[in-house]
C-alpha atoms as a PDB file:
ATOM      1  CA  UNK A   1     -47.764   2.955  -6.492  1.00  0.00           C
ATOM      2  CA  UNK A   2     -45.851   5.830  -7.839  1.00  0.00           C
ATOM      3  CA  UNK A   3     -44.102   6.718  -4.914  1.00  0.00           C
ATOM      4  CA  UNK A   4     -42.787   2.697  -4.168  1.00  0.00           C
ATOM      5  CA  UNK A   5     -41.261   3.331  -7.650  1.00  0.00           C
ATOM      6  CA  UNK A   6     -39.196   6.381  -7.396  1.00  0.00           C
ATOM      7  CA  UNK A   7     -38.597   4.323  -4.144  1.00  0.00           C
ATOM      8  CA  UNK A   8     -36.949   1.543  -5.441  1.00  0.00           C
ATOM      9  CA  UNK A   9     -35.121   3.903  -8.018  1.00  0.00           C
ATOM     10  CA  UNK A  10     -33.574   5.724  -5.539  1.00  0.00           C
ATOM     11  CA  UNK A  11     -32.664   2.448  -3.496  1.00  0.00           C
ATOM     12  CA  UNK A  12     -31.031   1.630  -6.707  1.00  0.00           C
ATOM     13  CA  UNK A  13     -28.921   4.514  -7.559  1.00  0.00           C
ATOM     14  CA  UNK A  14     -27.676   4.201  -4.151  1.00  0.00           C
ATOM     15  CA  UNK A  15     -27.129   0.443  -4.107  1.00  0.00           C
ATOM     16  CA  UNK A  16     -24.932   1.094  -7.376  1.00  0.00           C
ATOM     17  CA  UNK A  17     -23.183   4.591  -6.261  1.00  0.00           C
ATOM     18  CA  UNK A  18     -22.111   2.060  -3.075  1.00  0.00           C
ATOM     19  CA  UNK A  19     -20.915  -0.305  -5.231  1.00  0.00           C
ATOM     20  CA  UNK A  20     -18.999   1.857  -7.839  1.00  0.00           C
ATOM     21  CA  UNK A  21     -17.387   3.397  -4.626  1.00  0.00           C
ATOM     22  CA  UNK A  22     -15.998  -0.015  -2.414  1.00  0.00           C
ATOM     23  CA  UNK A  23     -14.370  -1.133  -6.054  1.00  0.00           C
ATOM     24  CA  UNK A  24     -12.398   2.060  -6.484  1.00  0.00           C
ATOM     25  CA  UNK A  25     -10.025   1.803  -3.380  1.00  0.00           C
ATOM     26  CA  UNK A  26      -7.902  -0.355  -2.925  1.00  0.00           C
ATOM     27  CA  UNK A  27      -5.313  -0.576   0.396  1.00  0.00           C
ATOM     28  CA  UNK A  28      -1.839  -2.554   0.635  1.00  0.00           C
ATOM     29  CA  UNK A  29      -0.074  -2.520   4.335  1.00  0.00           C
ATOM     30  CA  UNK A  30       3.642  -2.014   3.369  1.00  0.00           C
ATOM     31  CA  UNK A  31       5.845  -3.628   6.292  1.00  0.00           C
ATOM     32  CA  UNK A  32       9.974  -3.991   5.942  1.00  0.00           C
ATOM     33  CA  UNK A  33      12.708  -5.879   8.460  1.00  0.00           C
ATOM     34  CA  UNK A  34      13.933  -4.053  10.020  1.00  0.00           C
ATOM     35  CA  UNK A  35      10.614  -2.005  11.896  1.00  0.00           C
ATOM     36  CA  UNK A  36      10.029   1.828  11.529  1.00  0.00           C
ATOM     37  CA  UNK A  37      12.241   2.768   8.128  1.00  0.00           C
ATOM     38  CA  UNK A  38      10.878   6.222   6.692  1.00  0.00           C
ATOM     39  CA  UNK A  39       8.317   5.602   3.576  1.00  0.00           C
ATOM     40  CA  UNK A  40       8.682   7.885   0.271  1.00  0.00           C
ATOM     41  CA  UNK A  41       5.988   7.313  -2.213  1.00  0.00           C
ATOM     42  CA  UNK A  42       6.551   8.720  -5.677  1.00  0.00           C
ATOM     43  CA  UNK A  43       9.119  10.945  -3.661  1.00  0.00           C
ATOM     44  CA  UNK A  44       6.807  12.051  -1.095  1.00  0.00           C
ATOM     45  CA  UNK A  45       7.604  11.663   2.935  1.00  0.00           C
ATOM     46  CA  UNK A  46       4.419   9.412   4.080  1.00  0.00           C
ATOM     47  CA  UNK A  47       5.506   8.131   7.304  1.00  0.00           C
ATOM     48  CA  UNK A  48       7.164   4.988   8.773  1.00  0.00           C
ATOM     49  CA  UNK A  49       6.365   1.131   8.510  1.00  0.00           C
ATOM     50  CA  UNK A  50       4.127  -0.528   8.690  1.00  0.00           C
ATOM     51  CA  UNK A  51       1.850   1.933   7.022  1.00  0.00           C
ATOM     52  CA  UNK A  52      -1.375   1.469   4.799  1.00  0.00           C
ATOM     53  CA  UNK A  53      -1.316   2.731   1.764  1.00  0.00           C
ATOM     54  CA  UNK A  54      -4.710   3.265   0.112  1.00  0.00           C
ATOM     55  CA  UNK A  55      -5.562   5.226  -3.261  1.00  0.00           C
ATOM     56  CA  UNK A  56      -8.155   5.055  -6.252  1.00  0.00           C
ATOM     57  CA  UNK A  57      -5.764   4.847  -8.804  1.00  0.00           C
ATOM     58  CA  UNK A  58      -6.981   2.934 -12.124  1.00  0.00           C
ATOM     59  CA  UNK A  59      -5.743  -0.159 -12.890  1.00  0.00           C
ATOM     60  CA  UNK A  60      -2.298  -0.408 -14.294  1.00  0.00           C
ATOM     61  CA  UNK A  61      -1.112   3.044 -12.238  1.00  0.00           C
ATOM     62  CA  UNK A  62       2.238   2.402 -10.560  1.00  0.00           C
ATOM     63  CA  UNK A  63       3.718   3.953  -7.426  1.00  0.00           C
ATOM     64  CA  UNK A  64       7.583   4.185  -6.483  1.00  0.00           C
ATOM     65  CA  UNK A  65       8.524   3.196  -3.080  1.00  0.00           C
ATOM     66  CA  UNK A  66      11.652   3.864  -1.163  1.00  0.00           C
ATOM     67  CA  UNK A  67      12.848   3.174   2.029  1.00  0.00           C
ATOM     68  CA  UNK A  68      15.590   3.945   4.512  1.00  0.00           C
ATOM     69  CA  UNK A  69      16.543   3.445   7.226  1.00  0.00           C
ATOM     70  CA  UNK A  70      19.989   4.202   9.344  1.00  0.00           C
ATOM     71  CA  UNK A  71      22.262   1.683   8.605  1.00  0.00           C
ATOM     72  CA  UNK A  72      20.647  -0.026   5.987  1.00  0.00           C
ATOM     73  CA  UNK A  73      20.941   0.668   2.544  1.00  0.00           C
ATOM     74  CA  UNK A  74      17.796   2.584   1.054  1.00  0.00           C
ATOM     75  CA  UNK A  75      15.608  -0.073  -0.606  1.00  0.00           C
ATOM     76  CA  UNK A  76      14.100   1.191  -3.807  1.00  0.00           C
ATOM     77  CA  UNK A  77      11.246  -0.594  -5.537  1.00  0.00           C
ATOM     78  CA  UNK A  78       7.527  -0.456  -7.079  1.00  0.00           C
ATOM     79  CA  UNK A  79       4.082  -1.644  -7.465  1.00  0.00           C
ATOM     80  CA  UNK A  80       0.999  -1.486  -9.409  1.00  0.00           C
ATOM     81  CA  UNK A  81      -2.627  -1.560  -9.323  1.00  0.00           C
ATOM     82  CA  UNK A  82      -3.148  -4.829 -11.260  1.00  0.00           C
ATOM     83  CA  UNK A  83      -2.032  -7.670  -8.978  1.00  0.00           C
ATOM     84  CA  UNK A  84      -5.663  -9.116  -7.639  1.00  0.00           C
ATOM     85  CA  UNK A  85      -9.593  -8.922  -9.098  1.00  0.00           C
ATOM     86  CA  UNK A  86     -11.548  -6.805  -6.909  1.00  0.00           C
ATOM     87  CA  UNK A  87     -14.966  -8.524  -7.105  1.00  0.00           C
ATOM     88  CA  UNK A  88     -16.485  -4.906  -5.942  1.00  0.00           C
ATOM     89  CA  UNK A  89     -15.433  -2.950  -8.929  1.00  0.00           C
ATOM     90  CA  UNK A  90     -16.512  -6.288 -11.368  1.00  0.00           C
ATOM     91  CA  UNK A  91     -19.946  -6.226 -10.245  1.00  0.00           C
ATOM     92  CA  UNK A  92     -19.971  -2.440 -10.172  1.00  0.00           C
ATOM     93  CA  UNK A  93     -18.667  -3.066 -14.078  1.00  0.00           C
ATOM     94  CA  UNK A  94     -21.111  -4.497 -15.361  1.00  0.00           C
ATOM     95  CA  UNK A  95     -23.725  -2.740 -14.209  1.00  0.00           C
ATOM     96  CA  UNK A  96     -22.188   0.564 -14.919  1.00  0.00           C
ATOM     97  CA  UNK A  97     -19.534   0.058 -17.124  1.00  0.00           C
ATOM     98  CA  UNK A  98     -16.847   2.450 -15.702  1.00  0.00           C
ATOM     99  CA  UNK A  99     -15.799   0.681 -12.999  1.00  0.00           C
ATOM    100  CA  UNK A 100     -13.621  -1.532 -14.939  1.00  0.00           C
ATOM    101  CA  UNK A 101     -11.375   1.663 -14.799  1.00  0.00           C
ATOM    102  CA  UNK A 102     -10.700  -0.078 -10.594  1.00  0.00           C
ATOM    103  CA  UNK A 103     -11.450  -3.945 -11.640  1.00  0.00           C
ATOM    104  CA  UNK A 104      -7.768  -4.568  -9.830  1.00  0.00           C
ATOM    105  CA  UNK A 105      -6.501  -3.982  -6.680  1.00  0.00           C
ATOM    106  CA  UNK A 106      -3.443  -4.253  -4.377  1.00  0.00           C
ATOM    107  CA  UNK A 107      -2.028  -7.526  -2.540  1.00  0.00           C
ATOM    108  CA  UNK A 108      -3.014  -6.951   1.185  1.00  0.00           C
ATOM    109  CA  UNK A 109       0.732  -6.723   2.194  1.00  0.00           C
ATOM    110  CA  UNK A 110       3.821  -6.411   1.258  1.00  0.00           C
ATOM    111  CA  UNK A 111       6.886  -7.134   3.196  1.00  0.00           C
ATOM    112  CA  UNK A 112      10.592  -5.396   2.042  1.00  0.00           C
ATOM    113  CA  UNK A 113      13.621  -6.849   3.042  1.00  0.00           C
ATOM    114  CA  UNK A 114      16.355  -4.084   3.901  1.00  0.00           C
ATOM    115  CA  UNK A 115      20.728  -5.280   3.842  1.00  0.00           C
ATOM    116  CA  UNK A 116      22.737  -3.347   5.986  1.00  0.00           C
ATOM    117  CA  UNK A 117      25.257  -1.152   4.928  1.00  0.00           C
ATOM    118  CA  UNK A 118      28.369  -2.126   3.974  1.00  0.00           C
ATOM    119  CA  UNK A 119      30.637  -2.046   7.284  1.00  0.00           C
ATOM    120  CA  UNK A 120      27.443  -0.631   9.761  1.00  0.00           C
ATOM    121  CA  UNK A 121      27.322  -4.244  11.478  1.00  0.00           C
ATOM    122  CA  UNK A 122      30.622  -4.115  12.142  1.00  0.00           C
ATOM    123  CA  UNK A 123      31.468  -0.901  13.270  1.00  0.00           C
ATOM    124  CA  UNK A 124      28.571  -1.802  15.851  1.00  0.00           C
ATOM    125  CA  UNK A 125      30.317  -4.438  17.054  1.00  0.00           C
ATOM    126  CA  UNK A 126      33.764  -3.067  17.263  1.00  0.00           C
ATOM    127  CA  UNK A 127      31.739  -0.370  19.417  1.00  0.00           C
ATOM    128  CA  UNK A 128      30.029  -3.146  21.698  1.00  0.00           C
ATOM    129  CA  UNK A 129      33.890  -5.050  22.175  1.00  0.00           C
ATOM    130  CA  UNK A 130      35.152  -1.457  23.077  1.00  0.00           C
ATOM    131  CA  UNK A 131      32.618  -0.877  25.781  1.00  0.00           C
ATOM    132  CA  UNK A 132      33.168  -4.836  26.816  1.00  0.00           C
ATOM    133  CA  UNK A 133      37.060  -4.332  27.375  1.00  0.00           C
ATOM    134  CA  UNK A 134      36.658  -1.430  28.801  1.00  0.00           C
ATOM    135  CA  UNK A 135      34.142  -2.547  31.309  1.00  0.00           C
ATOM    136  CA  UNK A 136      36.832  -5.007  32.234  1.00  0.00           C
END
């Protein structure tokens, strides 16, 4: 009888250490139009788009996004950890109290739009009626 207790103790502490764990990430895919512009995140080179971004920030923690891209003007923004309830890290909460620290989590995705630079569009098409007339 003993051993079904320590058992079902153990099943617990695992149960909950599961629980405590799924609520603390939380991922957001960050897309942009046009395809493939260069992601900084607080500064940092993290690749191109669409990339997942996934931390275990605590609720409220922002992060500073930029993007460029050639010929478009960098696109500077932000967002932070409090924009949906992550049901996880609630039930996680109340049974253990600290993970209300990750009760919020990221929108799934996040799409920035990028403007061209002034001029870019037309200085490609000057170079496309160039290459026209001189086809010609």
């Amino acid at each position: 009888m003993k051993k079904n207790s320590q058992i079902i103790q153990a099943l617990a502490i695992i149960l909950s250490a599961t629980i405590f764990l799924a609520g603390c990430g939380s991922t957001t895919m960050i897309q942009s139009r046009p395809d493939n512009a260069k992601v900084y995140l607080n500064g940092e080179y993290m690749g191109n788009t669409p990339y997942a971004y996934r931390d275990t920030k605590i609720v409220s923690s922002t992060t500073i996004v930029t993007l460029e891209k050639e010929g478009y003007q960098p696109f500077n923004t932000s967002f932070s950890r409090d924009e949906e309830l992550d049901v996880g890290a609630l039930i996680g909460g109340i049974f253990l109290l600290v993970p209300f620290l990750w009760i919020m989590k990221y929108k799934p995705f996040r799409t920035y739009e990028m403007k061209p630079e002034f001029g870019y569009d037309e200085k490609q098409n000057s170079e496309t009626l160039i290459e026209v007339i001189e086809e010609k």
